[in-house]
N, C-alpha and C. Protein backbone atom coordinates (compact mmCIF):
# COMPACT_ATOMS: atom_id res chain seq x y z
N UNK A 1 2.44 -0.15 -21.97
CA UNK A 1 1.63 -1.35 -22.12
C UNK A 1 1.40 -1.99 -20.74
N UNK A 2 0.04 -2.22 -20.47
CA UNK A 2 0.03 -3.08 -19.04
C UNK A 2 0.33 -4.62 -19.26
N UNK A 3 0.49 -4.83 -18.47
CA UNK A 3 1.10 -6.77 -18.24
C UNK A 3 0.17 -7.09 -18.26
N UNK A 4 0.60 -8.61 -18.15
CA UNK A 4 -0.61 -9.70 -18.24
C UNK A 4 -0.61 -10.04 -16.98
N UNK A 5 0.24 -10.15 -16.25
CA UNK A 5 0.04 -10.01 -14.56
C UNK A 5 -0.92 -8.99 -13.75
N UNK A 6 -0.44 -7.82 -14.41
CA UNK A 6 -1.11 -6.62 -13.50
C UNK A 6 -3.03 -6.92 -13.99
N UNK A 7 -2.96 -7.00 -15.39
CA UNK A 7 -4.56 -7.18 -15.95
C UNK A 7 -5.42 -8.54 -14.96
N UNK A 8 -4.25 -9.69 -14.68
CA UNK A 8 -4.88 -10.87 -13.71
C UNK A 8 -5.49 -10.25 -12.60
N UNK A 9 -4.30 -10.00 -11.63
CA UNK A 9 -4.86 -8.86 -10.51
C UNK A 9 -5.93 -7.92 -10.60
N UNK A 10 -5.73 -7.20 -11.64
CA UNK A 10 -6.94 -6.49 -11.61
C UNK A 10 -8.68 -6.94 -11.74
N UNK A 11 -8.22 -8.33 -12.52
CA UNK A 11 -9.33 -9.15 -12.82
C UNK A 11 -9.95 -9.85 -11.38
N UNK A 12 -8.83 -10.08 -10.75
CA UNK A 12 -8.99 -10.71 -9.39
C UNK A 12 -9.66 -9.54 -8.54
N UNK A 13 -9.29 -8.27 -8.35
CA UNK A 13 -9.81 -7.33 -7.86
C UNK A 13 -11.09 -7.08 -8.32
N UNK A 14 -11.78 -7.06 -9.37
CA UNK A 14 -12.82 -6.91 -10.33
C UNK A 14 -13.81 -7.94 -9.29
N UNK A 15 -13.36 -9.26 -9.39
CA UNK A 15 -14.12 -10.27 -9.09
C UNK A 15 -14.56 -10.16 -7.83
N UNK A 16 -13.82 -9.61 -6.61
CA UNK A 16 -14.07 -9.52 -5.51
C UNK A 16 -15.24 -8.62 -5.07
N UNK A 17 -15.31 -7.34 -5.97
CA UNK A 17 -16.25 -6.64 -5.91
C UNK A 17 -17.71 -7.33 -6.73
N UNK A 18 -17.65 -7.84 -7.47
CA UNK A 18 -18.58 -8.53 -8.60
C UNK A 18 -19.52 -9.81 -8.02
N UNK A 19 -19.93 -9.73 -7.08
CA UNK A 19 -20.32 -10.58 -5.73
C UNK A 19 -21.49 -11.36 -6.93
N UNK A 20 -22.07 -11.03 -7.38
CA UNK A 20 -22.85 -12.08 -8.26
C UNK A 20 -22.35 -12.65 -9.23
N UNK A 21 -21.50 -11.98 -9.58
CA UNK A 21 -20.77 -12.45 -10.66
C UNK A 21 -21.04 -12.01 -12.51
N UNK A 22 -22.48 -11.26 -12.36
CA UNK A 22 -22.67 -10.62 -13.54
C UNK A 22 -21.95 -10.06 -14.74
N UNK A 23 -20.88 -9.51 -14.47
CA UNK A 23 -19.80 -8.53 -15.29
C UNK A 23 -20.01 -7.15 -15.06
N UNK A 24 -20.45 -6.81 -14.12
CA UNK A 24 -20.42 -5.61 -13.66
C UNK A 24 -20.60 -5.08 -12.12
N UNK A 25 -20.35 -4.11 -11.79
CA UNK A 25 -19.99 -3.93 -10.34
C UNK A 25 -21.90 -2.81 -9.81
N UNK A 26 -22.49 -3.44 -9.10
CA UNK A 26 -23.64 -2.33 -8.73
C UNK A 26 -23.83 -2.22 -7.72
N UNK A 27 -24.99 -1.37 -6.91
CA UNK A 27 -25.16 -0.98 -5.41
C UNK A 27 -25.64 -2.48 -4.72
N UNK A 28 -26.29 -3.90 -5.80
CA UNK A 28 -27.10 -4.70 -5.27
C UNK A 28 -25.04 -5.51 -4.83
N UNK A 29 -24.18 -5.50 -5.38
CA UNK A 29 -23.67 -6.59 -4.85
C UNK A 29 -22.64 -5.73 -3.66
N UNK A 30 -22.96 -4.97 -3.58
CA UNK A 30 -22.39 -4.25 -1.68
C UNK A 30 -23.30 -4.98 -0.95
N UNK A 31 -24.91 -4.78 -1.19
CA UNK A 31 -26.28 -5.21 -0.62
C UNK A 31 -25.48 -6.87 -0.53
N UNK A 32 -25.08 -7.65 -1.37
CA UNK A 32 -24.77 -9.00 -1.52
C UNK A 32 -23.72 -9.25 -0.42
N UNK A 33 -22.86 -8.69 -0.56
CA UNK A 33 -21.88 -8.60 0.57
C UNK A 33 -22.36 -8.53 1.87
N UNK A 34 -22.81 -7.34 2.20
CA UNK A 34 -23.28 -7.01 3.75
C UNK A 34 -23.94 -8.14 4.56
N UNK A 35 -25.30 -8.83 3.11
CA UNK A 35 -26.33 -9.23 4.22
C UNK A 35 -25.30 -11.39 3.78
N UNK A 36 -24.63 -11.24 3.17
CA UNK A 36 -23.87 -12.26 3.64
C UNK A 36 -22.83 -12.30 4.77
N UNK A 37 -22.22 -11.30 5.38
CA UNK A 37 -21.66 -11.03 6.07
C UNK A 37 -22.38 -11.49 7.65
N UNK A 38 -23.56 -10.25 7.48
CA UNK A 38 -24.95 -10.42 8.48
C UNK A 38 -25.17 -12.02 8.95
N UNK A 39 -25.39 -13.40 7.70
CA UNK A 39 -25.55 -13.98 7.76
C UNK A 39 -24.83 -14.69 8.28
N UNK A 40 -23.58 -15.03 7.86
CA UNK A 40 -22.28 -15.84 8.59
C UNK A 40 -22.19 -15.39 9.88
N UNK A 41 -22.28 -14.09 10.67
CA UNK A 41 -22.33 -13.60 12.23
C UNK A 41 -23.19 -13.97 12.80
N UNK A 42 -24.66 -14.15 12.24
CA UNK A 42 -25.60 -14.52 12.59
C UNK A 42 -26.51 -13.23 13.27
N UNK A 43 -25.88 -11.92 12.62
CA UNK A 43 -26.38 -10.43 12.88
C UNK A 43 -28.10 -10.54 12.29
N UNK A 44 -28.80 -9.78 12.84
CA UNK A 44 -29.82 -9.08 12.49
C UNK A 44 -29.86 -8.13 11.51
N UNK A 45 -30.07 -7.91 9.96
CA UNK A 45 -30.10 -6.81 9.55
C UNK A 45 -30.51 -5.51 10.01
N UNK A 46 -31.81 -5.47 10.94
CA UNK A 46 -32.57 -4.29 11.89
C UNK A 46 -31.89 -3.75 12.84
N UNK A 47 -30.42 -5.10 13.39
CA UNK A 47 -29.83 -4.33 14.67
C UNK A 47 -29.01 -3.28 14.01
N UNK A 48 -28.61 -2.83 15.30
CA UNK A 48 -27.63 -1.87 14.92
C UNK A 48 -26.18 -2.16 14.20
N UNK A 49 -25.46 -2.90 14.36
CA UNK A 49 -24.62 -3.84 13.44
C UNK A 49 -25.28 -3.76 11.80
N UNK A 50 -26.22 -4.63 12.31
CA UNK A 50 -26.71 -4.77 10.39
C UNK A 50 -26.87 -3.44 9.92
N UNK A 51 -27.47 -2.56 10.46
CA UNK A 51 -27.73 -1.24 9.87
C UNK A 51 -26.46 -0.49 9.85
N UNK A 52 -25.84 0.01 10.26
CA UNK A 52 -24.66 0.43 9.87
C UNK A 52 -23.51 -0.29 8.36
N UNK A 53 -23.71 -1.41 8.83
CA UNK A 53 -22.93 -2.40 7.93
C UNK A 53 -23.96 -1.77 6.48
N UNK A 54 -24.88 -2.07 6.64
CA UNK A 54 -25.85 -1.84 5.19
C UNK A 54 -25.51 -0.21 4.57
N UNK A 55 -25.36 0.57 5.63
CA UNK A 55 -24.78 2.28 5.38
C UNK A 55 -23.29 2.08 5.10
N UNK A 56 -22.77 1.57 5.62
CA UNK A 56 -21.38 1.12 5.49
C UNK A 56 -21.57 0.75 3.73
N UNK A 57 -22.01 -0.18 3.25
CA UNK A 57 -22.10 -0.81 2.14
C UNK A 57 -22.58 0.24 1.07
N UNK A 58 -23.64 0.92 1.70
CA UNK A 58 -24.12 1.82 0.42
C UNK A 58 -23.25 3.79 0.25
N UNK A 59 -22.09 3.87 1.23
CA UNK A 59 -21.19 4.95 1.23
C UNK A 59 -19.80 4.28 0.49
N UNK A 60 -20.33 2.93 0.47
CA UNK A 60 -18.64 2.21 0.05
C UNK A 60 -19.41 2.45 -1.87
N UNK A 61 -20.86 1.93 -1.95
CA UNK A 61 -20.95 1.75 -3.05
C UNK A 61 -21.13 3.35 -3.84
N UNK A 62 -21.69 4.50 -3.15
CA UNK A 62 -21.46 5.27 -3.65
C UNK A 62 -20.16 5.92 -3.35
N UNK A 63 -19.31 5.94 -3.13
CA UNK A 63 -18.10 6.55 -3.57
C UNK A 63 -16.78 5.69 -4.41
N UNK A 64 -17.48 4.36 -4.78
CA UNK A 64 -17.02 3.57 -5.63
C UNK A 64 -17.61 3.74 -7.48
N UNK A 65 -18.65 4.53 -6.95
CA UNK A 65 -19.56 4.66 -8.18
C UNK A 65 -18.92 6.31 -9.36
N UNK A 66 -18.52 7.40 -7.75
CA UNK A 66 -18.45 8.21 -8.30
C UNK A 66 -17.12 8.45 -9.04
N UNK A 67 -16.02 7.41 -8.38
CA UNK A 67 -14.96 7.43 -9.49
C UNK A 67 -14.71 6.70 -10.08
N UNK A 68 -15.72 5.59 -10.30
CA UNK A 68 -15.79 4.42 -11.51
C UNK A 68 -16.69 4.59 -12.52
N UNK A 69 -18.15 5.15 -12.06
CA UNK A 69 -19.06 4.86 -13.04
C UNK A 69 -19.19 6.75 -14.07
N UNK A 70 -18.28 5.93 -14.98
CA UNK A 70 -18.36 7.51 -16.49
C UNK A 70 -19.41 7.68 -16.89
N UNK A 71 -19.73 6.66 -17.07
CA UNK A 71 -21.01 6.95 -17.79
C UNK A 71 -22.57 7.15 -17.32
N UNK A 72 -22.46 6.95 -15.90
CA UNK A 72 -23.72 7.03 -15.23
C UNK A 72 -24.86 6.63 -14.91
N UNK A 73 -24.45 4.91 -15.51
CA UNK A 73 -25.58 3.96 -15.67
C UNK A 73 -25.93 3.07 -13.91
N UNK A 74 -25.02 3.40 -12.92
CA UNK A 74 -24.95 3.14 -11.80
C UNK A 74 -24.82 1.44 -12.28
N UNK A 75 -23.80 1.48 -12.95
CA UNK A 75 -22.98 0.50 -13.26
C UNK A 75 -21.72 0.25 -13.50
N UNK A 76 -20.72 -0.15 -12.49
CA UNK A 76 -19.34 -0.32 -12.92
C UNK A 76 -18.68 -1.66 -14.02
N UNK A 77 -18.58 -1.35 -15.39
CA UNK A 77 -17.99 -2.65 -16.07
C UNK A 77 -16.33 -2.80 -15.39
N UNK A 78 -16.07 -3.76 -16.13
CA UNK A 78 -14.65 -4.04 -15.81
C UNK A 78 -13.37 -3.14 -16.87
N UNK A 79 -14.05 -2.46 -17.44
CA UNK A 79 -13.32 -1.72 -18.25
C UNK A 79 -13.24 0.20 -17.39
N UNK A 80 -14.29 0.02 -16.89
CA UNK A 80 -14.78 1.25 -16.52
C UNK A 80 -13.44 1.18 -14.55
N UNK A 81 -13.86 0.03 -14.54
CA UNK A 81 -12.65 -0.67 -12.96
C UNK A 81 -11.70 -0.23 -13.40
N UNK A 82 -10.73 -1.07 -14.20
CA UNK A 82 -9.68 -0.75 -14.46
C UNK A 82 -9.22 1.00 -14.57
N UNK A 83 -9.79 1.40 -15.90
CA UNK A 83 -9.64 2.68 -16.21
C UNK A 83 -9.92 4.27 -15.63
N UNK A 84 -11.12 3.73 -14.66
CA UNK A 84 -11.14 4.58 -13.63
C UNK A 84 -11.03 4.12 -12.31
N UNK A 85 -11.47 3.21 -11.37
CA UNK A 85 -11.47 3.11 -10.23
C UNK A 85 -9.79 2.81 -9.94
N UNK A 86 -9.28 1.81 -10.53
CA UNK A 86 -7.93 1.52 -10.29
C UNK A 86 -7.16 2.40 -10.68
N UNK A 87 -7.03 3.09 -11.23
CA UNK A 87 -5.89 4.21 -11.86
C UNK A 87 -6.02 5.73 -10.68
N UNK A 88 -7.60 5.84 -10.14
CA UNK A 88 -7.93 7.01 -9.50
C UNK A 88 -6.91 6.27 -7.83
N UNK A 89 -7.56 5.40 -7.38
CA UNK A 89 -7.36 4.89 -6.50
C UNK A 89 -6.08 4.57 -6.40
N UNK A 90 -5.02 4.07 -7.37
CA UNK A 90 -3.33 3.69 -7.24
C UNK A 90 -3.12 4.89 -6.58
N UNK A 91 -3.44 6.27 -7.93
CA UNK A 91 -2.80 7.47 -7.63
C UNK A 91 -3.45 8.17 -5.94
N UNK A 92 -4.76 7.75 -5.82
CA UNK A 92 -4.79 8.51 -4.15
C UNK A 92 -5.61 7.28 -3.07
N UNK A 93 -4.20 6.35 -2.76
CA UNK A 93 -4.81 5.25 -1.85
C UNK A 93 -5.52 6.24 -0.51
N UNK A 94 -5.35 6.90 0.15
CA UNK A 94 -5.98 7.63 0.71
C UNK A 94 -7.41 7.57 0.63
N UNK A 95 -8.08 7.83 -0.70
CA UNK A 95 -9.41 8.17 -1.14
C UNK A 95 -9.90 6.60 -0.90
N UNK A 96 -9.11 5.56 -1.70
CA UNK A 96 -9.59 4.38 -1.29
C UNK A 96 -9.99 3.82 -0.06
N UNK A 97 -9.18 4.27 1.29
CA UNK A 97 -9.38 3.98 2.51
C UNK A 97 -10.45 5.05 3.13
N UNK A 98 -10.81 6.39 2.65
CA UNK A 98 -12.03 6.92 2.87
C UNK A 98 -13.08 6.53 2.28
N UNK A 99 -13.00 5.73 1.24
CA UNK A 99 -14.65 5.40 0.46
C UNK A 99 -14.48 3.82 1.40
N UNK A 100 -13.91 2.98 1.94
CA UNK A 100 -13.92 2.12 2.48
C UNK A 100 -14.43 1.87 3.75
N UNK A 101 -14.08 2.74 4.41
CA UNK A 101 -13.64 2.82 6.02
C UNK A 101 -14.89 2.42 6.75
N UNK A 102 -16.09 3.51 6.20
CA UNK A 102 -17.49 3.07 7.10
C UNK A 102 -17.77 1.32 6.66
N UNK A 103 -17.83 1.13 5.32
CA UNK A 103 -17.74 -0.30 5.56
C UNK A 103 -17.21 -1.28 6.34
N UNK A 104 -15.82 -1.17 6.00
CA UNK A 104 -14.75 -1.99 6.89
C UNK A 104 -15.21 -1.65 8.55
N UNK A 105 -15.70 -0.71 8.68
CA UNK A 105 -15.61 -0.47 10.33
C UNK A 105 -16.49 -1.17 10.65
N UNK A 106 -17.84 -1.38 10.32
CA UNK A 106 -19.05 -2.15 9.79
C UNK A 106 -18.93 -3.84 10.13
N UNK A 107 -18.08 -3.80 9.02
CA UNK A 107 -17.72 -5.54 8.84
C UNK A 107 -17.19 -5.79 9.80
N UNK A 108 -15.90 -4.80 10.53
CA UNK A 108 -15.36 -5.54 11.62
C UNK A 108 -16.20 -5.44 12.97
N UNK A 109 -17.08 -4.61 12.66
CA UNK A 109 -18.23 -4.59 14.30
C UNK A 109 -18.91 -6.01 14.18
N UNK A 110 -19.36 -6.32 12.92
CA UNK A 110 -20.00 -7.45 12.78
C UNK A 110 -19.04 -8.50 13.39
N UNK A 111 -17.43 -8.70 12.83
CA UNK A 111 -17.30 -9.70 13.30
C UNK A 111 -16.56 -9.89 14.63
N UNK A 112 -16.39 -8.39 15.30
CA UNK A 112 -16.34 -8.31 16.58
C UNK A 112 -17.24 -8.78 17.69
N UNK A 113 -16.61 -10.30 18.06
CA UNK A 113 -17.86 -10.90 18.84
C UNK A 113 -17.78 -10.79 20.05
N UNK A 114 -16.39 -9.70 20.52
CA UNK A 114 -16.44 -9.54 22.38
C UNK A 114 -16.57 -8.05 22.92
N UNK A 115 -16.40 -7.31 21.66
CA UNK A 115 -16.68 -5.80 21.58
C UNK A 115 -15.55 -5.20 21.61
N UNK A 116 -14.84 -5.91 21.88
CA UNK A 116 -13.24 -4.92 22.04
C UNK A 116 -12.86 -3.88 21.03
N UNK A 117 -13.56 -4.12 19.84
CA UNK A 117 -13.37 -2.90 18.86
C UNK A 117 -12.28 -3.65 17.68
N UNK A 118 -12.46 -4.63 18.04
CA UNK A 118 -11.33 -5.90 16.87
C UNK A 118 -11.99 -7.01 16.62
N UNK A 119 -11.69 -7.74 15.51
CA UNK A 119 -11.93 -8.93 15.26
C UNK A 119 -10.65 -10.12 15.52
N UNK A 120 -11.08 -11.40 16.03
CA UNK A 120 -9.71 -12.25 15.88
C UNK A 120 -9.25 -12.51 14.64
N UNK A 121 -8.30 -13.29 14.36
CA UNK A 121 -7.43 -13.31 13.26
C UNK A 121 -8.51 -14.43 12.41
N UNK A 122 -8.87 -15.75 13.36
CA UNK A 122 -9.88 -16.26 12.38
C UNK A 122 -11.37 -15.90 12.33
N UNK A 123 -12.05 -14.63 12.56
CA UNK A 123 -13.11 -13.94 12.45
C UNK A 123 -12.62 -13.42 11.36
N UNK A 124 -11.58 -12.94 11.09
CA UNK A 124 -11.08 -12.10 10.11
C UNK A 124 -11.05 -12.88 9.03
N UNK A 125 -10.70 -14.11 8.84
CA UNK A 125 -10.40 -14.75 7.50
C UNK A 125 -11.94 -14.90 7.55
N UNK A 126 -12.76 -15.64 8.80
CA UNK A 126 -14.17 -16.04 7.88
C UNK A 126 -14.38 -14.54 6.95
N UNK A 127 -14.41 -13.49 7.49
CA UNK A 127 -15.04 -11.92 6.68
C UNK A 127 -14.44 -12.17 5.35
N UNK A 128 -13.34 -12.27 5.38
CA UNK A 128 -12.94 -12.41 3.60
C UNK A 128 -13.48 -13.71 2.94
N UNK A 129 -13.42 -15.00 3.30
CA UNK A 129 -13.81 -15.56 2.90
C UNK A 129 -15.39 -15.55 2.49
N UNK A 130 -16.07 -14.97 3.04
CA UNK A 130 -17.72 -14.36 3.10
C UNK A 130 -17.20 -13.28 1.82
N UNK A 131 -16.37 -12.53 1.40
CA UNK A 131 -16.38 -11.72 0.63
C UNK A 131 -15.29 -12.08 -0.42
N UNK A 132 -15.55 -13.25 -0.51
CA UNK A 132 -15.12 -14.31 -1.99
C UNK A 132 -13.25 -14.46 -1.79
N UNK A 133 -12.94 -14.59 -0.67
CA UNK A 133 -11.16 -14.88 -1.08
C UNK A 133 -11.23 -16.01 -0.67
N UNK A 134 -10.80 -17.11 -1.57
CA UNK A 134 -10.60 -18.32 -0.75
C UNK A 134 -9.64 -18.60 0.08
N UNK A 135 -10.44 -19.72 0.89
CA UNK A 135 -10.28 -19.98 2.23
C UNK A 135 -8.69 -20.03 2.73
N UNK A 136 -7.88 -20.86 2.24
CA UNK A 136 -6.13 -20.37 2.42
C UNK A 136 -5.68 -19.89 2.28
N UNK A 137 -6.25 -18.60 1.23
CA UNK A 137 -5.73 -17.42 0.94
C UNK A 137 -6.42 -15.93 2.47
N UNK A 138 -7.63 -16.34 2.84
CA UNK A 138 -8.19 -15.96 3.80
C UNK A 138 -7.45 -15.55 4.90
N UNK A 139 -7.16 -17.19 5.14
CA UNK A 139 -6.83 -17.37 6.46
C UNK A 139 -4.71 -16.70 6.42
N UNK A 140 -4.02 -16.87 5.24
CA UNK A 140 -2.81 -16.36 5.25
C UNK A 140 -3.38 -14.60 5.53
N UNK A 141 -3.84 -14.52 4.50
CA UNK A 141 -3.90 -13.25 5.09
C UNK A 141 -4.37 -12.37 6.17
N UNK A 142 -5.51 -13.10 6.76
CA UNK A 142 -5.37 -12.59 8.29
C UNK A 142 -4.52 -12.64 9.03
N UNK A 143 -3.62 -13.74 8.90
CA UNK A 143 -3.13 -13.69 10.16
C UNK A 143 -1.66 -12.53 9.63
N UNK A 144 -1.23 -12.41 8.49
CA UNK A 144 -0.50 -11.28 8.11
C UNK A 144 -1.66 -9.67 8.46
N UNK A 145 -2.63 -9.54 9.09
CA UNK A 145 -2.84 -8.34 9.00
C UNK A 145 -2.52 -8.15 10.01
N UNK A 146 -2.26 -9.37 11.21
CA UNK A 146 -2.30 -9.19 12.57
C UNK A 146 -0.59 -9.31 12.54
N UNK A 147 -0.65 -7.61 12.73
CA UNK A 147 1.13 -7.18 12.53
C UNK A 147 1.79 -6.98 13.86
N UNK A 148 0.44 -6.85 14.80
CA UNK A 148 1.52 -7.16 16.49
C UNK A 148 1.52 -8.69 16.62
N UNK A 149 0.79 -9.78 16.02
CA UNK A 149 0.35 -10.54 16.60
C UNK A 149 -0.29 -10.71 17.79
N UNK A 150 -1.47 -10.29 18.51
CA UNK A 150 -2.22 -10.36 19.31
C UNK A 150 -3.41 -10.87 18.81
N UNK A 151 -3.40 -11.78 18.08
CA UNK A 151 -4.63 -12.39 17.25
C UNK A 151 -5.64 -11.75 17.16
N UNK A 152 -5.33 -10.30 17.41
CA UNK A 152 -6.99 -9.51 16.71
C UNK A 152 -6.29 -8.47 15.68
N UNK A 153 -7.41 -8.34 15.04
CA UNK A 153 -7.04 -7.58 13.47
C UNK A 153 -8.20 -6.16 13.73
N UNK A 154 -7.53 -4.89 13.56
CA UNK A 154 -8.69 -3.83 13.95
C UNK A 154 -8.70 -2.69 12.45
N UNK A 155 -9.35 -1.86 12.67
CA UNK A 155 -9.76 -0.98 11.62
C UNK A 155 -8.15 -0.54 11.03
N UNK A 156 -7.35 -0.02 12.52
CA UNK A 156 -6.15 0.56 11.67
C UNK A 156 -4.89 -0.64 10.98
N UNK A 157 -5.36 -1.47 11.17
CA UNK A 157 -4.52 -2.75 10.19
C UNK A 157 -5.37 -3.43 9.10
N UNK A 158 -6.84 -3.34 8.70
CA UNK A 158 -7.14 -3.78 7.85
C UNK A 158 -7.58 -2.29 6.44
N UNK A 159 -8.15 -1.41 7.10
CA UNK A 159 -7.85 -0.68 6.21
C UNK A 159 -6.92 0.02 5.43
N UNK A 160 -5.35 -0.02 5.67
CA UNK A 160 -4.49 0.53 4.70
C UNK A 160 -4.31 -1.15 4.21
N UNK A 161 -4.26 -1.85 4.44
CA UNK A 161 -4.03 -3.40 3.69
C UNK A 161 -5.28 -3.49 2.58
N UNK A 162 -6.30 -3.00 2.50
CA UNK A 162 -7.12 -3.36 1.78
C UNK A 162 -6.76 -2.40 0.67
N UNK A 163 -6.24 -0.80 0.86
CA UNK A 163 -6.20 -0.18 0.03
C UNK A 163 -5.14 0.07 -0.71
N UNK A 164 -3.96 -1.19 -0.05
CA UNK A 164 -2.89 -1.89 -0.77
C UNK A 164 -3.00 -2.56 -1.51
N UNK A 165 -4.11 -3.45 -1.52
CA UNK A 165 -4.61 -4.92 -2.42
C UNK A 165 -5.14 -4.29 -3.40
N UNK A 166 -6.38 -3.01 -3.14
CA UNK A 166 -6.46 -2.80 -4.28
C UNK A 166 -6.23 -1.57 -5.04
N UNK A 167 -5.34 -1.22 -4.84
CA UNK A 167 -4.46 0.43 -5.40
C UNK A 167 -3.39 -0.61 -6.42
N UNK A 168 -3.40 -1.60 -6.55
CA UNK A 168 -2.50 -2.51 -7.16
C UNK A 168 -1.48 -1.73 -8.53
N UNK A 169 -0.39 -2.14 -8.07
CA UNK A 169 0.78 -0.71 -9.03
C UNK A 169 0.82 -2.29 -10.35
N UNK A 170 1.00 -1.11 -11.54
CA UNK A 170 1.18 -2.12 -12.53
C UNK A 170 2.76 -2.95 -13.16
């Protein structure tokens, strides 16, 4: 039997992806994500940033699709999350951080504003917060991604953390 804890989390995980909020997960709310992202940086969708980020978004959404969506409606429900994306993904966090990665690398170019190939710790919370975690929860968790403490957060500390959050064990 799953908990009523683990089903919250998962609901919480659900939501994060669910950027409109519809009840279902599609290619438009990666699109929702990105060009909010774009927006808070103050990126160009045409530059090179935005365009990657947007490829970033649509390799995150298709390989989110291919082990969530059963039925083939290029629609993920929250039943379809749970039962496939979360169960595929617990068992191979790996896969999670490969269907991720061009995104995340994406997001953090975006919010890499000196080029160093990192974002600071509060560039990092605005990105989550732009991608629905609220704001004290944001900002704790950036600065926990930044595990040397050097106030920048880079690809190899935010991507196994993300595919911790959501590989979520029941």
């Amino acid at each position: 039997m799953v908990s009523s804890e683990y089903e919250r989390r998962i609901a919480a995980r659900f939501a994060t992806f669910d950027q409109d909020g519809n009840g279902y997960i599609d290619r438009e709310d990666f699109n929702v994500a990105a060009k909010a992202l774009l927006t808070e940086f103050g990126t160009a969708a045409r530059s090179d940033k935005g365009q990657a980020l947007y490829a970033g978004a649509e390799a995150f959404w298709q390989g989110m699709a291919g082990i969530a969506d059963r039925d083939g409606d290029q629609r993920i429900t929250r039943e379809e999350f749970v039962t496939g994306a979360v169960k595929r993904l617990r068992d191979n966090p790996e896969r999670f951080a490969e269907i991720a990665r061009p995104f995340l690398h994406a997001a953090l170019a975006v919010a890499d504003t000196d080029g160093d190939g990192s974002a600071t710790v509060a560039d990092t919370a605005r990105v989550l917060t732009v991608l629905g975690v609220p704001g004290d929860v944001a900002r704790a968790t950036a600065a926990a991604l930044d595990t040397d403490g050097d106030d920048r957060v880079g690809e190899q500390e935010i991507v196994p953390a993300l595919a911790r959050y959501f590989t979520v064990s029941e």
